[in-house]
Each structure stands twice: as structure tokens, then as C-alpha cells.
PDB file of N, CA and C in Angstrom:
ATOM      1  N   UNK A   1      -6.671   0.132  -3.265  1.00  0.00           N
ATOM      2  CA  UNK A   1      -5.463  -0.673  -3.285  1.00  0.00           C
ATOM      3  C   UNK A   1      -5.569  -1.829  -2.304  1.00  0.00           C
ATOM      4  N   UNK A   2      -6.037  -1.763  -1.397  1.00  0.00           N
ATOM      5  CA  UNK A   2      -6.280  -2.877  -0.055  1.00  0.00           C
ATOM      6  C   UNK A   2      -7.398  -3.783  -1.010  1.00  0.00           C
ATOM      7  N   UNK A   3      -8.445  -3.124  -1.010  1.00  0.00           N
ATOM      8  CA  UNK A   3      -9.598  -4.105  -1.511  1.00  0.00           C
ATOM      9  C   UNK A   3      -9.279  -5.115  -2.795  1.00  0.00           C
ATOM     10  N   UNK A   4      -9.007  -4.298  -3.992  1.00  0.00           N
ATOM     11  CA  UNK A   4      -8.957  -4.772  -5.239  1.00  0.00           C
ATOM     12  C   UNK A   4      -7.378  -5.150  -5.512  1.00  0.00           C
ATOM     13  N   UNK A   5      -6.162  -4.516  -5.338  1.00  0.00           N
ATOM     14  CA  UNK A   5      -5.476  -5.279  -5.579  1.00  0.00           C
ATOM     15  C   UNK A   5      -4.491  -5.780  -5.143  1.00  0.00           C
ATOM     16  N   UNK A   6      -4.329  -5.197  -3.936  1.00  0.00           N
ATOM     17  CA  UNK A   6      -3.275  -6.375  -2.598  1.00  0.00           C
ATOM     18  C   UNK A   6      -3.922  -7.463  -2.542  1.00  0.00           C
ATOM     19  N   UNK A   7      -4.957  -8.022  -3.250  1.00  0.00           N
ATOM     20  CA  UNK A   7      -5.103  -9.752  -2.886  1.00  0.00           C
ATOM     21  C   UNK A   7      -4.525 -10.078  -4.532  1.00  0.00           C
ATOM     22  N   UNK A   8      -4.677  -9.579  -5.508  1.00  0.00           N
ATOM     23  CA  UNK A   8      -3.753  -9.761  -6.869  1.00  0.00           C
ATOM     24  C   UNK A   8      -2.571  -9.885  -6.762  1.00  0.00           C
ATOM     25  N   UNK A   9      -2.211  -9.081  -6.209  1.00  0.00           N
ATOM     26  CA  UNK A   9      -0.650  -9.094  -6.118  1.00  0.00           C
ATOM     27  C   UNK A   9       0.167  -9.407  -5.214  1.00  0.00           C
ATOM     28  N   UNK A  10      -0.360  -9.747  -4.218  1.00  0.00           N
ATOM     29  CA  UNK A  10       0.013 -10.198  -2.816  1.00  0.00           C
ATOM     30  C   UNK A  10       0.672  -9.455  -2.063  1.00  0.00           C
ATOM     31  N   UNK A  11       0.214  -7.975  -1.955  1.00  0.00           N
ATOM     32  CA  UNK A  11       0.974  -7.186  -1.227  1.00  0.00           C
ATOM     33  C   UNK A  11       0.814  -6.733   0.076  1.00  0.00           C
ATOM     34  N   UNK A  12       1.708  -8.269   1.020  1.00  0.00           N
ATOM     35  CA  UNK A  12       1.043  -8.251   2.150  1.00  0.00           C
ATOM     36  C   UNK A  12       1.716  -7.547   3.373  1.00  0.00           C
ATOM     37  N   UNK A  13       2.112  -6.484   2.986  1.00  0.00           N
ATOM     38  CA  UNK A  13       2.741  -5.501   4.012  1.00  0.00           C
ATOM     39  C   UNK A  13       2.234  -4.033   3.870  1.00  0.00           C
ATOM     40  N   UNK A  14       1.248  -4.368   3.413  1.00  0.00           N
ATOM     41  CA  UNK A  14      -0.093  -3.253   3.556  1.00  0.00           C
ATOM     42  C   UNK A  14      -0.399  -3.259   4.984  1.00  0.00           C
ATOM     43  N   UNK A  15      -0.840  -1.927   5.446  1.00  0.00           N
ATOM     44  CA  UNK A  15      -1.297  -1.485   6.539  1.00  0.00           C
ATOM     45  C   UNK A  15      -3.070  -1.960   6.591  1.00  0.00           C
ATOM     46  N   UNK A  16      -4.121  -2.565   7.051  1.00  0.00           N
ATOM     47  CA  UNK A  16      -5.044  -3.138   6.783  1.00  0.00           C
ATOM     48  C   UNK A  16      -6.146  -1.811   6.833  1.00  0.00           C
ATOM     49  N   UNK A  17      -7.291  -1.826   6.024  1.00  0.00           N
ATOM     50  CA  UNK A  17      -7.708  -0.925   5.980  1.00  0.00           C
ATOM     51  C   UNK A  17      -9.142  -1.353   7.014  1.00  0.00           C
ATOM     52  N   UNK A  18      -9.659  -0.898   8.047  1.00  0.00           N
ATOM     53  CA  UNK A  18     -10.538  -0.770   8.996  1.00  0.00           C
ATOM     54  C   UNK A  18     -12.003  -0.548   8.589  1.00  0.00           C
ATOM     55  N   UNK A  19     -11.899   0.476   7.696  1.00  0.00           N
ATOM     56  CA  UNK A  19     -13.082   1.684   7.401  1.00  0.00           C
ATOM     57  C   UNK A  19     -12.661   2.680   6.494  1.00  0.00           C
ATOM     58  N   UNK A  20     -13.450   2.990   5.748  1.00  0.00           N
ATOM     59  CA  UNK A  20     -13.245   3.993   4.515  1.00  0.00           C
ATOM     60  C   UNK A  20     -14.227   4.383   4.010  1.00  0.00           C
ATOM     61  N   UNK A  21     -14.457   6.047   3.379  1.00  0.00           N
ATOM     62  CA  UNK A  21     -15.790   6.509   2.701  1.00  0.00           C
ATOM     63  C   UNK A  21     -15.500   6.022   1.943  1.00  0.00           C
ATOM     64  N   UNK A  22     -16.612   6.381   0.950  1.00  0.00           N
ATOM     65  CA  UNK A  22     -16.462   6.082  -0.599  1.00  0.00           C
ATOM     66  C   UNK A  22     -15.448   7.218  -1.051  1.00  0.00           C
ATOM     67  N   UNK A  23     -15.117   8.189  -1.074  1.00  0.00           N
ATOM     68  CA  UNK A  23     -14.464   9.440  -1.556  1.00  0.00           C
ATOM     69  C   UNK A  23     -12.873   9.018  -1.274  1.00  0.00           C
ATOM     70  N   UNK A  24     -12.862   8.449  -0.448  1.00  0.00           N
ATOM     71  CA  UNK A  24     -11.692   8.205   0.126  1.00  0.00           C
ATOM     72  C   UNK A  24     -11.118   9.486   0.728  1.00  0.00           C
ATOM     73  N   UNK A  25     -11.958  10.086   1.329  1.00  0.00           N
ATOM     74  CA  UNK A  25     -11.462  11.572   2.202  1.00  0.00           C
ATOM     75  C   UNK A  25     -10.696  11.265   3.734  1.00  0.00           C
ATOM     76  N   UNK A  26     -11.261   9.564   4.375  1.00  0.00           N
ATOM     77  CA  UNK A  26     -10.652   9.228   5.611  1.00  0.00           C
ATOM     78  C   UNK A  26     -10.389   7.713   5.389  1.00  0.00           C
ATOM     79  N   UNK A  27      -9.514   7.424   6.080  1.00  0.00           N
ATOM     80  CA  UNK A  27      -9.763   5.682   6.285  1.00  0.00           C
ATOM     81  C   UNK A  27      -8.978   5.782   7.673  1.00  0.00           C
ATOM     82  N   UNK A  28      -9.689   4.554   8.416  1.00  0.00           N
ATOM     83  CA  UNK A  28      -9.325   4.321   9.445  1.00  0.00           C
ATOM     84  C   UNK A  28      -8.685   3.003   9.192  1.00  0.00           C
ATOM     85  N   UNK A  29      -7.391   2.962   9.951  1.00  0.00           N
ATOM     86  CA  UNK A  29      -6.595   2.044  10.104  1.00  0.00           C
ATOM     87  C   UNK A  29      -5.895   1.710  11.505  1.00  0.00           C
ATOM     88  N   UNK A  30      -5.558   0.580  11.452  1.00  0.00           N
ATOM     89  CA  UNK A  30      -5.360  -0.426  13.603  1.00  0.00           C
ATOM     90  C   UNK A  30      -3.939   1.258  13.634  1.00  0.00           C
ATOM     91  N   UNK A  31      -3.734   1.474  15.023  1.00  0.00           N
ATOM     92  CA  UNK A  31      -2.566   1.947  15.061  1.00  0.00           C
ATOM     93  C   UNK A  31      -1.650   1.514  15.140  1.00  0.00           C
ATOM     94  N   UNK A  32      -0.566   2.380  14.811  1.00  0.00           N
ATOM     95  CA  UNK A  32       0.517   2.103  14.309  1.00  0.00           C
ATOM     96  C   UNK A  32       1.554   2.299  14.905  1.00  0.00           C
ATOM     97  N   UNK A  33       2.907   2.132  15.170  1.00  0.00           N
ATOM     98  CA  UNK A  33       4.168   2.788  16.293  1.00  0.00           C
ATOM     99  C   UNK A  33       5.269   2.614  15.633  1.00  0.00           C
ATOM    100  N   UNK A  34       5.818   3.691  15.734  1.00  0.00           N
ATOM    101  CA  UNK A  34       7.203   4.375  15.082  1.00  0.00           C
ATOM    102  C   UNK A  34       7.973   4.768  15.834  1.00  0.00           C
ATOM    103  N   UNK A  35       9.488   5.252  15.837  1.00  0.00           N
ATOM    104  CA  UNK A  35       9.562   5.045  14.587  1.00  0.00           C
ATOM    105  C   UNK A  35      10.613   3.337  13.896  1.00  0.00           C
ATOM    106  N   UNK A  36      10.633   3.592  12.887  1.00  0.00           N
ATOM    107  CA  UNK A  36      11.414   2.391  12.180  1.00  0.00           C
ATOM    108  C   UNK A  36      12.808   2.778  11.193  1.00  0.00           C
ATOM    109  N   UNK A  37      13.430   1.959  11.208  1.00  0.00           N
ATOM    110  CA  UNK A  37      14.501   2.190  10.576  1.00  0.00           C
ATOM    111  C   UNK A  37      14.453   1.739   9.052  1.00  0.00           C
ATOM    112  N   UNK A  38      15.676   2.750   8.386  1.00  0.00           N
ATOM    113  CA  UNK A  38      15.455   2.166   6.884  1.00  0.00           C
ATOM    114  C   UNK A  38      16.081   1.034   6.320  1.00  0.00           C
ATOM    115  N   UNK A  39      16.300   0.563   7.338  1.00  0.00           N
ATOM    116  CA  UNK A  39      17.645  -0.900   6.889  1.00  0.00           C
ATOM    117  C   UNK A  39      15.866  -1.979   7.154  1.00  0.00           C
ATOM    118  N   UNK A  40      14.866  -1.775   8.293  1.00  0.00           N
ATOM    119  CA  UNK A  40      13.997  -2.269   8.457  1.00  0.00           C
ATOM    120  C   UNK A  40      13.174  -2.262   6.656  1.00  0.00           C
ATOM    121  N   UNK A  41      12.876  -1.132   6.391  1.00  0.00           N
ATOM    122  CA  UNK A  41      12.280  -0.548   5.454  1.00  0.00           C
ATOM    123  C   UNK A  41      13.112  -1.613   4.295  1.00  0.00           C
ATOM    124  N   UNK A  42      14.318  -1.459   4.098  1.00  0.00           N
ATOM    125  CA  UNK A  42      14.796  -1.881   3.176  1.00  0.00           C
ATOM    126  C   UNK A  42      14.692  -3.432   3.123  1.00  0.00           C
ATOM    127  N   UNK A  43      14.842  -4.167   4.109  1.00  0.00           N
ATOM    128  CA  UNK A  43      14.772  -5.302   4.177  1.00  0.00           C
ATOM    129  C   UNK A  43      12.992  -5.964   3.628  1.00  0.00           C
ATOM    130  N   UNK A  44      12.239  -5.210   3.536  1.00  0.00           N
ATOM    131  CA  UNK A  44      10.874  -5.914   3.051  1.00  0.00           C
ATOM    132  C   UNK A  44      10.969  -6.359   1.669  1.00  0.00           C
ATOM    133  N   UNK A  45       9.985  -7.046   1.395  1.00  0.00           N
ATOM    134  CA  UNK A  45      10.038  -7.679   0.262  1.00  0.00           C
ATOM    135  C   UNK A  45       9.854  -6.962  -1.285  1.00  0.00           C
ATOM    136  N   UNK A  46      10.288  -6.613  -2.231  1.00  0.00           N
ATOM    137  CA  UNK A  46      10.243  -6.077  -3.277  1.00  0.00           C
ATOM    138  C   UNK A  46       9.008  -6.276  -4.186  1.00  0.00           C
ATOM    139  N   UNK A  47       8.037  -6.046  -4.186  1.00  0.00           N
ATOM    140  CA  UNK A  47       6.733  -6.147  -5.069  1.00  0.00           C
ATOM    141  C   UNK A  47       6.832  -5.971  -6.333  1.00  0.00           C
ATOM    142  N   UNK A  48       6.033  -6.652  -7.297  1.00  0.00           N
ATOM    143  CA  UNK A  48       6.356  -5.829  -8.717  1.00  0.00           C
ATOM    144  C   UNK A  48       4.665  -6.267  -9.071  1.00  0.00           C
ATOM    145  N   UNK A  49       3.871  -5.075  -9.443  1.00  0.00           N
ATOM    146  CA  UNK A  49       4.011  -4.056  -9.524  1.00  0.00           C
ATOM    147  C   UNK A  49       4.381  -3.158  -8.096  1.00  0.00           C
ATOM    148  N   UNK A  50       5.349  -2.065  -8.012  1.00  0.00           N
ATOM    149  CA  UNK A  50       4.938  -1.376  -7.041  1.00  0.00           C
ATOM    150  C   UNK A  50       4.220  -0.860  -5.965  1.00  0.00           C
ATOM    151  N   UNK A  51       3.529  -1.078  -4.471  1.00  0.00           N
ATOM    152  CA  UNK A  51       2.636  -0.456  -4.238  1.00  0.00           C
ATOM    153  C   UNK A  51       2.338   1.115  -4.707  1.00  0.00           C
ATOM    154  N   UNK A  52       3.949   1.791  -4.518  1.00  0.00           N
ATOM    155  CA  UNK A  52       3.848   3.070  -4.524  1.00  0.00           C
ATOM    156  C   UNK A  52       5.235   4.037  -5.170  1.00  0.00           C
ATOM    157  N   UNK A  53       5.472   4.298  -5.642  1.00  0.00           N
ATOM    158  CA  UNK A  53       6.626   4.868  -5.890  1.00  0.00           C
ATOM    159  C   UNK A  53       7.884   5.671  -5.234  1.00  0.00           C
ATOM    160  N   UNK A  54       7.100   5.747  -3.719  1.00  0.00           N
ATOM    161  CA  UNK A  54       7.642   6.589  -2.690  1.00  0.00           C
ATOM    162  C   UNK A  54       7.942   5.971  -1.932  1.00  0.00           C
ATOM    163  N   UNK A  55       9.186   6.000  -1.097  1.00  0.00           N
ATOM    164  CA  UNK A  55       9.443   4.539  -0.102  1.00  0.00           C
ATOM    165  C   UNK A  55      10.214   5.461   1.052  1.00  0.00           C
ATOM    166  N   UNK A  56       9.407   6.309   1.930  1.00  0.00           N
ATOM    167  CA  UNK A  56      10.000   6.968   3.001  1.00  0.00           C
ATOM    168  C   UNK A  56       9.918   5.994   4.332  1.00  0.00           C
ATOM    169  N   UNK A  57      10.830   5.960   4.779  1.00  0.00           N
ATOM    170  CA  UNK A  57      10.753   5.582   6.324  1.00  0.00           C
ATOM    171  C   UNK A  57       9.449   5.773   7.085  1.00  0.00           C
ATOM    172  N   UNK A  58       9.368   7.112   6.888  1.00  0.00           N
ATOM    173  CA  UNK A  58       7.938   7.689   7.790  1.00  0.00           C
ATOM    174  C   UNK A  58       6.500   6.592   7.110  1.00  0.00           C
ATOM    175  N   UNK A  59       6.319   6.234   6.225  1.00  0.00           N
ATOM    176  CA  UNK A  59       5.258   5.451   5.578  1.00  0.00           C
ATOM    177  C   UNK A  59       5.064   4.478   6.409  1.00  0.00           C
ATOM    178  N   UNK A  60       6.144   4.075   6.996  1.00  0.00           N
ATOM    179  CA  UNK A  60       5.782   2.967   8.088  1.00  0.00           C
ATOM    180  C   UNK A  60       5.754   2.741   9.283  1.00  0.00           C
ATOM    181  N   UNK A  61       5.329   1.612   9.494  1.00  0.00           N
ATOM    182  CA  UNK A  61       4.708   1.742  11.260  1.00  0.00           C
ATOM    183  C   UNK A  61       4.879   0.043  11.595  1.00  0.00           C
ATOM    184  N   UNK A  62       4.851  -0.434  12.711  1.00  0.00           N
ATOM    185  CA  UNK A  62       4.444  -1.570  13.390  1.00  0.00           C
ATOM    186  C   UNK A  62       2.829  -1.764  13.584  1.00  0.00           C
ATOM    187  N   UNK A  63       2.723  -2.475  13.722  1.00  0.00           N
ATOM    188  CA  UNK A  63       0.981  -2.972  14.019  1.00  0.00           C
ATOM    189  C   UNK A  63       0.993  -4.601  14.113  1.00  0.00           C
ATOM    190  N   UNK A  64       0.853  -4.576  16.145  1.00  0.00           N
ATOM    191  CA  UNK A  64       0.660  -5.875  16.206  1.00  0.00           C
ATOM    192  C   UNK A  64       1.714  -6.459  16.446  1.00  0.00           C
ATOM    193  N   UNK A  65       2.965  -5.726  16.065  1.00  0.00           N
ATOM    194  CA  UNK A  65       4.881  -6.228  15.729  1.00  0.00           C
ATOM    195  C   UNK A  65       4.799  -6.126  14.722  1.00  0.00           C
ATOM    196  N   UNK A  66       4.488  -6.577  13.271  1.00  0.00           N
ATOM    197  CA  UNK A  66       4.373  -6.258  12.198  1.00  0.00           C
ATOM    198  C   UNK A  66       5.002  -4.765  11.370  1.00  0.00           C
ATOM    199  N   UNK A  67       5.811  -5.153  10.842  1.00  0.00           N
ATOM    200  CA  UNK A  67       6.237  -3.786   9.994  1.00  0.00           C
ATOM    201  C   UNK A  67       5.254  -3.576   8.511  1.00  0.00           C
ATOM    202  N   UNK A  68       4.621  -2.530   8.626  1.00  0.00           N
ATOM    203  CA  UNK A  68       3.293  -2.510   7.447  1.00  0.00           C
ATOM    204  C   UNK A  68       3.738  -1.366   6.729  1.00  0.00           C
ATOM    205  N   UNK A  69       3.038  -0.936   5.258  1.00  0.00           N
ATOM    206  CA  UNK A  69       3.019   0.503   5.046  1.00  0.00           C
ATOM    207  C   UNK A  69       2.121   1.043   5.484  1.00  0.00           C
ATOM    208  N   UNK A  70       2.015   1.968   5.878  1.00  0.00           N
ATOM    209  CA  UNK A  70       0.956   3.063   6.382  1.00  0.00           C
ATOM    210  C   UNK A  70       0.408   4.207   5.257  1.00  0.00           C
ATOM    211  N   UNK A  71       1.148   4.368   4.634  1.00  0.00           N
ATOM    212  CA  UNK A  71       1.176   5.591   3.830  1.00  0.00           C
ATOM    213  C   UNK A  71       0.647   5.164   2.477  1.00  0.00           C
ATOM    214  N   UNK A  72       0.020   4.238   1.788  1.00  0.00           N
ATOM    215  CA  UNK A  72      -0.006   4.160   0.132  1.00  0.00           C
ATOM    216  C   UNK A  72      -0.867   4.429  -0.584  1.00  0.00           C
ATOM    217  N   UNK A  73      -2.042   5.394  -0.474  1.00  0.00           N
ATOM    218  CA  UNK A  73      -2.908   6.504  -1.042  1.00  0.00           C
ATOM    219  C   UNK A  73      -2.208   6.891  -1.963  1.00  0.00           C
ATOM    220  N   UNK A  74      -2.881   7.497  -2.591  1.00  0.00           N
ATOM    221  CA  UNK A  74      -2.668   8.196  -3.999  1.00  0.00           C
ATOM    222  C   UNK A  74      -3.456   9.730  -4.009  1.00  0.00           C
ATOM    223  N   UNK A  75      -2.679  10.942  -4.300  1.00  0.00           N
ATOM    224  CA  UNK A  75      -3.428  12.023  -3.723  1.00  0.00           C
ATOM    225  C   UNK A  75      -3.813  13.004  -4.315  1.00  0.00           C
ATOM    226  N   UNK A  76      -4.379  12.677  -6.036  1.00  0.00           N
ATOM    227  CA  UNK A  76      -5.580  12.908  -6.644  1.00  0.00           C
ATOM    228  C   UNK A  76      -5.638  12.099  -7.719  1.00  0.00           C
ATOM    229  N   UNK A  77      -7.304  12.364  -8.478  1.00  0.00           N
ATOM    230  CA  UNK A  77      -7.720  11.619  -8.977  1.00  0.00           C
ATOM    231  C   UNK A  77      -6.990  11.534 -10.412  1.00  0.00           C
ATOM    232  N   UNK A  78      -6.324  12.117 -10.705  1.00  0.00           N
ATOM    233  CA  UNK A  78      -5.126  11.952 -12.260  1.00  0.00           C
ATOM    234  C   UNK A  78      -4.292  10.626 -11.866  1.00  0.00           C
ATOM    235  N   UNK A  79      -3.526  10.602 -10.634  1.00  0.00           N
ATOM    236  CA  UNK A  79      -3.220   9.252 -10.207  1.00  0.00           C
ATOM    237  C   UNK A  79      -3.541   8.569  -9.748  1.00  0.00           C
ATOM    238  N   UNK A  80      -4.694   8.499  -9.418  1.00  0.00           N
ATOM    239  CA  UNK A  80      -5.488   7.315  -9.190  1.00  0.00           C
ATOM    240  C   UNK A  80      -6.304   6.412 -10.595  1.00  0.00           C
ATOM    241  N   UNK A  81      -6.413   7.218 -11.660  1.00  0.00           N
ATOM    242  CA  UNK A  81      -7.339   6.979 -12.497  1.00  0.00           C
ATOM    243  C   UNK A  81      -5.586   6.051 -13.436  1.00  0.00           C
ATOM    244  N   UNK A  82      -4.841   6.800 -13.366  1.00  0.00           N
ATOM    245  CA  UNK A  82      -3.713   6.281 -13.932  1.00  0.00           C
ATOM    246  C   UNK A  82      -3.105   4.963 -13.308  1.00  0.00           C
ATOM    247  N   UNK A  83      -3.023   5.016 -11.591  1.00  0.00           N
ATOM    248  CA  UNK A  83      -2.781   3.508 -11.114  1.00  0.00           C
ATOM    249  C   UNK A  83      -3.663   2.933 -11.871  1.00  0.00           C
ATOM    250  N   UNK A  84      -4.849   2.884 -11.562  1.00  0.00           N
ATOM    251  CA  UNK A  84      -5.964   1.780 -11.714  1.00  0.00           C
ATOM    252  C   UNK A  84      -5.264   1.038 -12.802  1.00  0.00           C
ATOM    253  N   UNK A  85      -5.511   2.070 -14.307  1.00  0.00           N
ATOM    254  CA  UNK A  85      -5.271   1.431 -15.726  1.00  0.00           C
ATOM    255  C   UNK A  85      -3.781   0.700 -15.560  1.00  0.00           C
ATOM    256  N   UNK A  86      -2.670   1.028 -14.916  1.00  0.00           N
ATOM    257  CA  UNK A  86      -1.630   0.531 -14.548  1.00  0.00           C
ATOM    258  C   UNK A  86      -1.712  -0.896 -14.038  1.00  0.00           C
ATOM    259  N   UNK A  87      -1.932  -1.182 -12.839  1.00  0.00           N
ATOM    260  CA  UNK A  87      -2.473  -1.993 -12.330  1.00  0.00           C
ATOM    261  C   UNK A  87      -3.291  -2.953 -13.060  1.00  0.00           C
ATOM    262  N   UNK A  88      -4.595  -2.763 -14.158  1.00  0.00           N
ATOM    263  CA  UNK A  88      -5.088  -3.619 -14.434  1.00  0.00           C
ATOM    264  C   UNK A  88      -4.448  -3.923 -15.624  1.00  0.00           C
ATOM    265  N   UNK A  89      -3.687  -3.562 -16.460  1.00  0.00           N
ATOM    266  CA  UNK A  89      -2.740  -3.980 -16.932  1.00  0.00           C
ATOM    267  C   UNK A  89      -1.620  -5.012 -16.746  1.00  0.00           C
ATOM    268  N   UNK A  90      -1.406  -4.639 -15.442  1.00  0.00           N
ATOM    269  CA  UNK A  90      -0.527  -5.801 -14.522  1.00  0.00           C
ATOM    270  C   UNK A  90      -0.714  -6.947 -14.405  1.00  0.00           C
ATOM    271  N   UNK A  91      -1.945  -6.716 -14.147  1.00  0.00           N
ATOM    272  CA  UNK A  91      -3.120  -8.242 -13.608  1.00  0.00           C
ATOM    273  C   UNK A  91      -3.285  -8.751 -14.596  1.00  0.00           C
ATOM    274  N   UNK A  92      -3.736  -7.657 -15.840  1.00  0.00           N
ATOM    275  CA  UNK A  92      -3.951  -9.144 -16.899  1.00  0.00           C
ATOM    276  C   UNK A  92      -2.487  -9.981 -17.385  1.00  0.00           C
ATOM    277  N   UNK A  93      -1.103  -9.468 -17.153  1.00  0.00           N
ATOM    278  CA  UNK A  93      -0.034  -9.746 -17.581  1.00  0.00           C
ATOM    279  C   UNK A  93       0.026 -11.010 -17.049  1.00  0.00           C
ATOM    280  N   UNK A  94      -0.409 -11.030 -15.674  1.00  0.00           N
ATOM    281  CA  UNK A  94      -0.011 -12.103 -14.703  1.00  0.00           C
ATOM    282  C   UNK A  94      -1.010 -13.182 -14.949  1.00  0.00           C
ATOM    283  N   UNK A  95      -2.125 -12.854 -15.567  1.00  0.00           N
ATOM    284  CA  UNK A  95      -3.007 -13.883 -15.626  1.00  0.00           C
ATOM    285  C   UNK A  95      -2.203 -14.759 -17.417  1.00  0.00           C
ATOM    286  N   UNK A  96      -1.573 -14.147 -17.903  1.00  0.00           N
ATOM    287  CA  UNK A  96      -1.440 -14.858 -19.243  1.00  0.00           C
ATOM    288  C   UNK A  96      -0.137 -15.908 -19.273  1.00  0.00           C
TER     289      UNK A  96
END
């Protein structure tokens, strides 16, 4: 989601990604400081497509001052294989 399609979609309140296996079993990301409020939360900008479908308070963090998501993994491969096709669907919408 950082690599391939937060620069598509401009979803720039992504938490930045540092380091990552290929498996995606860890990623390292800058730290982060909490907590935040949901009026904070609420006030960010509305994306379409979605980063994520889940929009908890806890997902986020500061970094830097910056209010980011922290949280937008996907946590197996049925939804991940399903974003993707989602997503590139999206992209081609936006390209036409």
C-alpha cells in the first residue's frame, strides 16, 4: 500500500514505511506518539478509494507533529489478494 499505491492515490497520511520483508511479517516504521483524538481522526482528509475500512483512533499516531495512520495492513492473504484487484481497478478508473 505505501509503495504501489499511496503515490496513485495520494494517500498522504500514511505512516511512511522504513523497512519491510518481502512476506510482510514486520515493517519498520519512524515512531509514533499517542494518544490522539477522534475529532483529530475525523478531521483528515477523506480518500476515495479507501485506505482501509477500519478507522479506529488507536491506528494513529503523530510522527514528526504529523497526524499519520499507523495501522493499514491487511491481515491475510484473501484480503490482500482482494485489495490489490480492488485497487487496480480504481487506478484504471482514474486513469480514463
Amino acid at each position: 500500500m505505501w509503495r504501489t499505491w499511496r503515490p496513485i492515490f495520494g494517500w498522504e497520511t500514511l505512516c511512511p514505511i522504513v523497512l519491510a520483508d518481502p512476506l510482510g511479517l514486520f515493517v519498520v516504521m519512524p515512531r509514533a506518539t499517542q494518544p490522539v483524538s477522534q475529532a483529530e481522526v475525523a478531521a483528515l482528509p477523506d480518500y476515495y478509494p479507501l485506505v482501509t475500512s477500519e478507522n479506529k483512533v488507536d491506528d494513529y499516531g503523530r510522527v514528526h507533529g504529523v497526524l499519520l495512520a499507523l495501522d493499514y495492513g491487511l491481515p491475510d492473504i484473501d484480503m490482500v489478494l482482494e485489495r490489490r484487484d480492488y485497487y487496480r481497478r480504481k487506478a484504471a478508473e482514474r486513469q480514463q
